[in-house]
Structures are given as C-alpha cells and as structure tokens.
Protein backbone atom coordinates (compact mmCIF):
# COMPACT_ATOMS: atom_id res chain seq x y z
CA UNK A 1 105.46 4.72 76.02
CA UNK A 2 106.78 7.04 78.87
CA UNK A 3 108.96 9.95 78.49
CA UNK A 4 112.04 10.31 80.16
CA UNK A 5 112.14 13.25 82.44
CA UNK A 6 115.04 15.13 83.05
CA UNK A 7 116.56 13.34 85.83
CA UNK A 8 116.33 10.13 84.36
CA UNK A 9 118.22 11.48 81.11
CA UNK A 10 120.88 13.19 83.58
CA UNK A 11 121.37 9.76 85.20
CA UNK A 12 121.71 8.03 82.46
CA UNK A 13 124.33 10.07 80.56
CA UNK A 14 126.00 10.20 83.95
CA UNK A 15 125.99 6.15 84.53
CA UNK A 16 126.74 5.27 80.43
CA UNK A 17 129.11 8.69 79.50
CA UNK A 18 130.47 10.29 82.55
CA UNK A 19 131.12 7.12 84.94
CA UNK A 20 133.20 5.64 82.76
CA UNK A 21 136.16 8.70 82.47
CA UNK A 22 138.93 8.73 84.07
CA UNK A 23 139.18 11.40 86.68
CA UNK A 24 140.98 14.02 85.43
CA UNK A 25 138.59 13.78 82.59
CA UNK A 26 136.08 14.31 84.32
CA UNK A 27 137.67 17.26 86.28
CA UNK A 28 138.05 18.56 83.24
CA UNK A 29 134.25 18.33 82.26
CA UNK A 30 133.12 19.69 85.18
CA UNK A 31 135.35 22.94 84.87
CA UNK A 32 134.19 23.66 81.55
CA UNK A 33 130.65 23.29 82.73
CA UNK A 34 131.54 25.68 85.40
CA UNK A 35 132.96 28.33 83.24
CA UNK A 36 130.49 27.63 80.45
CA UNK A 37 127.70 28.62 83.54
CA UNK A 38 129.90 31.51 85.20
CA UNK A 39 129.75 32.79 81.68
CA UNK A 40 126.15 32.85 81.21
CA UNK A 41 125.70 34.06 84.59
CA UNK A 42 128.43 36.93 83.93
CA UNK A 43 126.29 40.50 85.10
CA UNK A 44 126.53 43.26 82.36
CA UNK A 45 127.90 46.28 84.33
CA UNK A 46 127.45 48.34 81.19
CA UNK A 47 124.80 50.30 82.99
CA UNK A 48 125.87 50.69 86.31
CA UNK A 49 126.50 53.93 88.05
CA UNK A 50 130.21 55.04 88.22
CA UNK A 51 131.93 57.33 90.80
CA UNK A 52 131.54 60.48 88.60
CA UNK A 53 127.90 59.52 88.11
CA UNK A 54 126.98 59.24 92.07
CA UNK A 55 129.11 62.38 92.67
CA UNK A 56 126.55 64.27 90.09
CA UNK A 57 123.42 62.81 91.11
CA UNK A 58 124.58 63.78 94.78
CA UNK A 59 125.54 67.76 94.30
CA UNK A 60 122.33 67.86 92.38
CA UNK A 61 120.21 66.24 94.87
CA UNK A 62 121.79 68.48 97.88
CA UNK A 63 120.86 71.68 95.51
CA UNK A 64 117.89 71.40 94.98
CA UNK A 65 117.11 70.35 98.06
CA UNK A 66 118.49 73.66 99.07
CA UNK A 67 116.62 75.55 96.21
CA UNK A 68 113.64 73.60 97.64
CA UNK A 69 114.02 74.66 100.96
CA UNK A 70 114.48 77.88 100.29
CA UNK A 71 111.63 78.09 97.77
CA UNK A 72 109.65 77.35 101.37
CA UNK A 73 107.76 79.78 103.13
C-alpha cells in the first residue's frame, strides 16, 4: 500500500474540509494561518544593536584607530 505524500493529503483536506466552507469561513482560515505563520516567522530583535550601542562601538573604533596611528612610526 502507497503512502500519501504531502500534496495528496493537502488536496484532499482541501477538496473534503476546505471546499465545502462558505467563504468568509474560509477567509477566516486563511488569516489565522497567516498570523499563526507571521508569528513563527516573527525575528527576535532581543539582540540587535541599538543607537547607543553603534554610537559606542563607533567612538571606540575612531580611537583607536587614532591610538593606532599614532602608535605608527
């Protein structure tokens, strides 16, 4: 006996489940799919650099490129 693949599965719950709402129903199922996905998809900005972090790292950078420079025969 064969397995189903995926896209035969997704068709049939499509054709027997999804078909058969009305519309607005199925509006409705396809924006909670959405926002179930954007969800997942959401980036965690918990890391990322803030102004006050890229004004350090740049003063720093600039002196000690001028400590370097100077450090240069």
């Amino acid at each position: 006996m064969n397995r189903p693949t995926q896209e035969t599965v997704v068709d049939e719950i499509y054709q027997q489940v999804i078909q058969r709402l009305s519309v607005a129903d199925r509006l409705a199922l396809a924006q909670r799919i959405l926002q179930e996905l954007e969800s997942r998809l959401r980036t965690d900005d918990s890391d990322a650099w803030t102004e006050a972090d890229l004004r350090d790292i740049t003063a720093y950078s600039l002196s000690y490129s001028e400590q370097a420079s100077e450090a240069t025969p």
